[in-house]
Protein backbone atom coordinates (compact mmCIF):
# COMPACT_ATOMS: atom_id res chain seq x y z
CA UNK A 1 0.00 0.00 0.00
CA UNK A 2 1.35 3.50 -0.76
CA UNK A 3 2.35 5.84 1.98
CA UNK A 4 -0.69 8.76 2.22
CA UNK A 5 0.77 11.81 0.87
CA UNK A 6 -0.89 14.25 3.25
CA UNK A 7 0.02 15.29 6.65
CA UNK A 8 -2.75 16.56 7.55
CA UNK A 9 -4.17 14.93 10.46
CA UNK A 10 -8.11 15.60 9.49
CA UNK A 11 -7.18 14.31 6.37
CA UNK A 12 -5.65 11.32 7.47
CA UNK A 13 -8.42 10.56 9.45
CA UNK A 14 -11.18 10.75 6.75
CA UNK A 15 -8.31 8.38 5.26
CA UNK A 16 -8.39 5.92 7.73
CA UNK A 17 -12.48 6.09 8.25
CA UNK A 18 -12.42 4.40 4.35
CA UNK A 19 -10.22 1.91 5.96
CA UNK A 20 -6.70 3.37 5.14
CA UNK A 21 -4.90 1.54 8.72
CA UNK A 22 -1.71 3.41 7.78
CA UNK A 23 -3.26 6.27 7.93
CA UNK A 24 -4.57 5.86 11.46
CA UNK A 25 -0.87 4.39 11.83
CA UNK A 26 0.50 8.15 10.93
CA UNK A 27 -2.31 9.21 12.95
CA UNK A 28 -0.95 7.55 16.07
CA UNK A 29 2.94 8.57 15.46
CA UNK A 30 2.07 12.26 15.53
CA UNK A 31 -0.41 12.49 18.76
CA UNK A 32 0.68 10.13 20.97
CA UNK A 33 3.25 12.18 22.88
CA UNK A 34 1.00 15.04 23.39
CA UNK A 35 -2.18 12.45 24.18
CA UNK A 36 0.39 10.38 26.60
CA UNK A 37 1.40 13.92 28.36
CA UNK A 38 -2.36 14.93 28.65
CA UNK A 39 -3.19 11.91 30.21
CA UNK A 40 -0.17 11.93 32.50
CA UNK A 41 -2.49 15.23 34.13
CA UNK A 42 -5.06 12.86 34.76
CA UNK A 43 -3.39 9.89 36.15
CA UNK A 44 -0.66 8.95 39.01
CA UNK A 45 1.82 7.28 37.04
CA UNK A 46 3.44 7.37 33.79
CA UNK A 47 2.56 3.52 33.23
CA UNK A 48 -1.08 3.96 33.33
CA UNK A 49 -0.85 7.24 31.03
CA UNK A 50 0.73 4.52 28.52
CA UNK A 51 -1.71 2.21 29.58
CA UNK A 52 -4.54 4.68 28.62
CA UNK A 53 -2.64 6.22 26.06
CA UNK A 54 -2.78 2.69 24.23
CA UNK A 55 -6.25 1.94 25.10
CA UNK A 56 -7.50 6.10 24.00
CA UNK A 57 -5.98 4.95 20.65
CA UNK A 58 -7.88 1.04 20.82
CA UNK A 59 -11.18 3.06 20.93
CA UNK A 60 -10.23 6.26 18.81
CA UNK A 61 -9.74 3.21 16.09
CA UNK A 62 -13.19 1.71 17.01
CA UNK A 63 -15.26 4.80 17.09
CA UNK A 64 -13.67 6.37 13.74
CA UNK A 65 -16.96 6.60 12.50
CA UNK A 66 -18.04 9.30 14.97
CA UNK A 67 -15.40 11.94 13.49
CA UNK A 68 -16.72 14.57 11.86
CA UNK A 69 -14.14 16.50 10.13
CA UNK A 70 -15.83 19.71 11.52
CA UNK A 71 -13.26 19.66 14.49
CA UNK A 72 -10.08 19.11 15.06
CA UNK A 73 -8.62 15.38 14.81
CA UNK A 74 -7.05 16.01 18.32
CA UNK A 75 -9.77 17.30 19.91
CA UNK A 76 -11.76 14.50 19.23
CA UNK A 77 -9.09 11.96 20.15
CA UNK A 78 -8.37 13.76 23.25
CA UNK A 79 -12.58 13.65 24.56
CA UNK A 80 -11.78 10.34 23.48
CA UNK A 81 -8.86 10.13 25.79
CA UNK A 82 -11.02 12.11 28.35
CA UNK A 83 -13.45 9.31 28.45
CA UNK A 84 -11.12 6.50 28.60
CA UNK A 85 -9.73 8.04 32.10
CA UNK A 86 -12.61 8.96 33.33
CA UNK A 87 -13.83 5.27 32.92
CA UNK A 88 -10.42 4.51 34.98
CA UNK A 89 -10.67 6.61 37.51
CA UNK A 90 -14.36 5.05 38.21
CA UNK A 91 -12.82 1.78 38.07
CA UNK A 92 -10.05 2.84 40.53
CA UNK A 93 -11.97 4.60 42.67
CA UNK A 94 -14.57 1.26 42.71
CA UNK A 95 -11.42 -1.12 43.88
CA UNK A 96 -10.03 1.93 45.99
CA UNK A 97 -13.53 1.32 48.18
CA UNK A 98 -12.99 -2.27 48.27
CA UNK A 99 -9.68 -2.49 49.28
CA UNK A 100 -10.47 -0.08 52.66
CA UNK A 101 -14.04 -2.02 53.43
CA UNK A 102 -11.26 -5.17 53.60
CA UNK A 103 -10.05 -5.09 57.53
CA UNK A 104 -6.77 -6.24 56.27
CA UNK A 105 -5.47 -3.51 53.86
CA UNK A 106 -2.20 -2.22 54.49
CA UNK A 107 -1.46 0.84 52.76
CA UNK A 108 1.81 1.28 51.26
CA UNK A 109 4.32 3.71 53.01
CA UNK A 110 6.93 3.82 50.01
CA UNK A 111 3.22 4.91 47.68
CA UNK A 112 2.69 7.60 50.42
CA UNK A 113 5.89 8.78 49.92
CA UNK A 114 6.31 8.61 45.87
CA UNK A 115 2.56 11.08 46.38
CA UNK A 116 4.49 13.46 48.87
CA UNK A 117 7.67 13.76 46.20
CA UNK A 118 5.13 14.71 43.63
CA UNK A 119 3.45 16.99 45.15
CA UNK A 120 6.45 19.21 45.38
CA UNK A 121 6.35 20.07 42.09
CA UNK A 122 3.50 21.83 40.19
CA UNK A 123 2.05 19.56 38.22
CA UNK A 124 2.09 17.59 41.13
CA UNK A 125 0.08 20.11 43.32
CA UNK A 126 -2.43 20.29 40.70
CA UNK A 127 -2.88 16.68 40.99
CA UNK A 128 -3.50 17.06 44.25
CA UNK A 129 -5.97 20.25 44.41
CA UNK A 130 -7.23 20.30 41.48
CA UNK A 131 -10.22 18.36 39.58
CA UNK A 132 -9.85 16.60 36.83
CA UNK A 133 -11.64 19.25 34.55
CA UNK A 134 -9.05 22.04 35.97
CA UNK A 135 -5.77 19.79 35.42
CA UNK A 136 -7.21 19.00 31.94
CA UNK A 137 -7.54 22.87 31.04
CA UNK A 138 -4.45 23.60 32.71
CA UNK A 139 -2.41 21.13 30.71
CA UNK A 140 -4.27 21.46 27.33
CA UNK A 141 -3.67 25.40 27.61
CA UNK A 142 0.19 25.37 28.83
CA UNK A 143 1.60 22.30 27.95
CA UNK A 144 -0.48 21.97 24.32
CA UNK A 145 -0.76 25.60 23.80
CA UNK A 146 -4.81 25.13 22.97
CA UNK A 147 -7.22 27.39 22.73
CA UNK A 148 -9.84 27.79 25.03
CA UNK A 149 -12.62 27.28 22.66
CA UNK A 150 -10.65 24.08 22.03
CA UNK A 151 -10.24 22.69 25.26
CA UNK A 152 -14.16 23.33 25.62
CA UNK A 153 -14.81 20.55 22.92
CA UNK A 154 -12.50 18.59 24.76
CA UNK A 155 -13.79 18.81 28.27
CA UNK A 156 -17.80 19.39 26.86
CA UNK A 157 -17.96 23.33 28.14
CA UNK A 158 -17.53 26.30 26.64
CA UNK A 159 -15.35 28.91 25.99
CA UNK A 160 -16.00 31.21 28.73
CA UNK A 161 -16.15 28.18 31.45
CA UNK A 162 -13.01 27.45 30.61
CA UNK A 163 -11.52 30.17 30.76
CA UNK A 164 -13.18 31.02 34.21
CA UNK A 165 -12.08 27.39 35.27
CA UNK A 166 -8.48 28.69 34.22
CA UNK A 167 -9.07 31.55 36.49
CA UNK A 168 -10.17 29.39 39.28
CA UNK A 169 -7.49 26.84 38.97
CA UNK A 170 -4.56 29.21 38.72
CA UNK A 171 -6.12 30.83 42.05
CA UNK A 172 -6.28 27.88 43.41
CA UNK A 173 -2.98 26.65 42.89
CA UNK A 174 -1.48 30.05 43.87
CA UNK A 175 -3.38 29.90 47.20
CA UNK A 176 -1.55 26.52 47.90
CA UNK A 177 1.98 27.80 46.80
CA UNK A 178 1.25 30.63 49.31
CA UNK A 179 -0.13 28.59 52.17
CA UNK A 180 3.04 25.94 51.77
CA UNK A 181 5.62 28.81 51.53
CA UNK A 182 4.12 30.28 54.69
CA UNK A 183 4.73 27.11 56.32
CA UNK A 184 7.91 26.80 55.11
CA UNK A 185 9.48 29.95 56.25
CA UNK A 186 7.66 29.04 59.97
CA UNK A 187 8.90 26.16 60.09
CA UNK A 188 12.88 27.61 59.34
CA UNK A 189 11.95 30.70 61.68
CA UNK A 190 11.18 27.63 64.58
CA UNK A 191 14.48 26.54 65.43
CA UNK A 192 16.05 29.94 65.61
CA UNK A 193 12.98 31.28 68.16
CA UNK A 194 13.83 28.28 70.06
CA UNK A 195 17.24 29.29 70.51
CA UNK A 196 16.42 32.73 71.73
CA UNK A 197 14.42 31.10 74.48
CA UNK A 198 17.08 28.89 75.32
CA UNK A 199 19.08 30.33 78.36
């Protein structure tokens, strides 16, 4: 079969909905570093972004019929993506409630203390502040440089919700920087009031 000459990914889709697999093939190559870093927002490791990033692309392949060329390819493929962690996080959250209803779980320290690395970093704090709506805006808008009439097809709202959810989240996670900075510098001020009080 000869290569598809376009590049263009909505091209390459309409491509692969006639049954062209190498196009979807192309299709894959080009978004699955960005779809695999949007996902990485959602989830707590990089081996279930992978996971999902494979499985976003299983059922991006099975539900090619429901493009319309109207949007974006990637916007599409990342509500698809959307979904697929959404369905996860159910499913996680589902087991989650199992484990604790069973007398013996045993959480695991060295998990507790991978989740208190990450939150030192931003990306991290949003993970931990943040919905999954917010991180999703926040990452489509910084790390994929979207629009936010964009990232409203993604996420299902519009324009101006996202960009008040910007608003909110960036208050948010500036409220948190504050708060944690403020206990830092109390917490290095400590030992040197307890030295003035010592005789």
């Amino acid at each position: 079969m000869d290569r598809p000459l376009t590049t263009d990914s909505e091209a390459l889709a309409a491509r692969a909905q006639a049954g062209c697999r190498e196009s979807f093939g192309l299709l894959v190559e080009r978004h699955q570093k960005g779809l695999y870093n949007f996902l990485l927002q959602r989830v707590r490791s990089a081996d279930e972004a992978e996971d999902l990033t494979q499985e976003s692309f299983v059922r991006a392949w099975r539900r090619l019929a429901t493009y319309r060329d109207q949007w974006r390819f990637s916007t599409w493929l990342y509500a698809v993506a959307r979904s697929a962690a959404a369905d996860r996080g159910r499913e996680r959250r589902e087991l989650s409630q199992a484990a604790h209803a069973d007398p013996s779980f045993d959480p695991d320290p060295a998990a507790e203390l991978s989740a208190r690395e990450e939150s030192q970093n931003l990306w991290g704090l949003a993970r931990e502040v943040l919905n999954e709506d917010q991180r999703s805006a926040l990452w489509l808008f910084y790390g994929e440089e979207r629009p936010a009439a964009e990232i409203g097809r993604v996420l299902g709202k519009s324009a101006v919700a996202v960009r008040v959810m910007l608003f909110r989240a960036r208050a948010i996670l500036a409220q948190h920087i504050e708060r944690k900075e403020q206990r830092s510098a109390a917490s290095a001020l400590a030992p040197r009031r307890m030295e003035t009080l010592s005789p």
